[in-house]
Protein backbone atom coordinates (compact mmCIF):
# COMPACT_ATOMS: atom_id res chain seq x y z
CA UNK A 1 31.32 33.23 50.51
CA UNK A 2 33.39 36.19 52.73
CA UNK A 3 36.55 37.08 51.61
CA UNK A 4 38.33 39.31 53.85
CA UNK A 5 41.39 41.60 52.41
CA UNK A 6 43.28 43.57 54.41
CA UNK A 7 45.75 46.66 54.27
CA UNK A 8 49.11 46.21 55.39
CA UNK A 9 51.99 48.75 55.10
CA UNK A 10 50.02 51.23 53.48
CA UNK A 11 46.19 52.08 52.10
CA UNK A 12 45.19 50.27 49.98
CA UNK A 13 42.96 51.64 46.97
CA UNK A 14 41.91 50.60 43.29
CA UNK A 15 40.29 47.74 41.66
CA UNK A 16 40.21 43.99 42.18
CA UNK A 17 38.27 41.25 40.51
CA UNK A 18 36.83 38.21 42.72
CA UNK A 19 36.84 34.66 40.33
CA UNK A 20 34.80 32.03 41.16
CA UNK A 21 36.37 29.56 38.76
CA UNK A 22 35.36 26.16 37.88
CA UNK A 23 38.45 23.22 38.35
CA UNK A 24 38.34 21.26 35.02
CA UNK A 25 40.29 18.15 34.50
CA UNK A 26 42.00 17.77 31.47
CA UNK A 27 40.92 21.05 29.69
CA UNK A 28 41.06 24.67 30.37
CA UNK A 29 39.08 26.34 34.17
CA UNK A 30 36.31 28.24 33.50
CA UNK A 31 34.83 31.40 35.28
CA UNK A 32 31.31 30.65 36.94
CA UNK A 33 31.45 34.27 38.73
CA UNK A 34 33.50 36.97 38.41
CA UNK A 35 33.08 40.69 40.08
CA UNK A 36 35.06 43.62 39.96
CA UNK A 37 34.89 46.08 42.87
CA UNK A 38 36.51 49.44 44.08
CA UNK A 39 38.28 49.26 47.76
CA UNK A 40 39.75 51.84 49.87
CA UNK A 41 41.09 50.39 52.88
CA UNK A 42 43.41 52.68 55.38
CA UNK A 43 46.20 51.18 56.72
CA UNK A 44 45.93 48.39 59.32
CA UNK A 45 41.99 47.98 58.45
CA UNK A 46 40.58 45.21 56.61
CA UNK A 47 37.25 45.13 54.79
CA UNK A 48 34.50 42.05 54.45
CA UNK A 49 33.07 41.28 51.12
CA UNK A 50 30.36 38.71 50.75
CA UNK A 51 29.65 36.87 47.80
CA UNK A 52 26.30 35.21 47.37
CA UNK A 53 26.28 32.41 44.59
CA UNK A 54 24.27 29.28 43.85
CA UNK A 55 25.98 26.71 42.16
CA UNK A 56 25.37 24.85 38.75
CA UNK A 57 26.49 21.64 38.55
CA UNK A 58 27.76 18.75 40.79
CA UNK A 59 31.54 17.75 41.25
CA UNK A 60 32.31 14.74 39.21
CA UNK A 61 33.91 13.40 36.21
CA UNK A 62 35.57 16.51 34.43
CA UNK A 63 34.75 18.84 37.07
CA UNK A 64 36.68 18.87 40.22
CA UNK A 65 34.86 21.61 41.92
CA UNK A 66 35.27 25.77 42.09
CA UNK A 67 38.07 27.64 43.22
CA UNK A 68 38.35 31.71 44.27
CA UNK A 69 40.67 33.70 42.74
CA UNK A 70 41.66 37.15 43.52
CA UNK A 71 42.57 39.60 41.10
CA UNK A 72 44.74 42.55 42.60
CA UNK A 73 44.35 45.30 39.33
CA UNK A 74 45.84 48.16 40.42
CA UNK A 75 48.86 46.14 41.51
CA UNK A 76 48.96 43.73 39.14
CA UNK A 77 48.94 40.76 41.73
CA UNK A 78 46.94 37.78 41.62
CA UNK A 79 46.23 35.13 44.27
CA UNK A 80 44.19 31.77 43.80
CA UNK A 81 43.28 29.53 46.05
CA UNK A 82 46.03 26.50 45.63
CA UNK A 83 44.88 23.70 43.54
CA UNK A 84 46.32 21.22 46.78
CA UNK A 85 42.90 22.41 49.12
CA UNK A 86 41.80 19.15 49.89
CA UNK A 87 39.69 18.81 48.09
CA UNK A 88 38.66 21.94 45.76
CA UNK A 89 35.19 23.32 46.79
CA UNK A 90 33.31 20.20 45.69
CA UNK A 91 29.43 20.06 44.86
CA UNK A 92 27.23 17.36 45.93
């Protein structure tokens, strides 16, 4: 998976956590992946993170599929991918 963040209005430095999450029906998501990294990006740059995983199950019955989700630490911001995708990431 590449995720590409960018810095707008400003460097942007400190901590962020990736989230691979699993979508679960009915009951609480659950991380699959998660991965915390240090960024330093000037102003008006972006930087390209790659995240190599393998799945461990199949979409179906309780379990939708995966989502990302993007921890911003040092800001305190958080962005997931919304739960309307059609459909989540789904494994067949």
């Amino acid at each position: 998976m590449d995720i590409f963040i960018g810095a707008e209005g400003g460097d942007l430095s400190g901590e962020i956590t990736i989230r691979i999450g699993k979508d679960i029906a009915f009951g609480a998501d659950e991380d699959y992946i998660v991965k915390t990294i240090t960024i330093n990006i000037p102003e008006g740059r972006r930087t390209h993170i790659t995240l190599t995983f393998v799945p461990n199950q199949r979409s179906g019955g309780t379990f939708r599929g995966l989502f990302v989700q993007i921890d911003l630490i040092s800001w305190g911001e958080t962005w997931t991918m919304p739960s309307s995708y059609p459909p989540r990431l789904r494994i067949s």
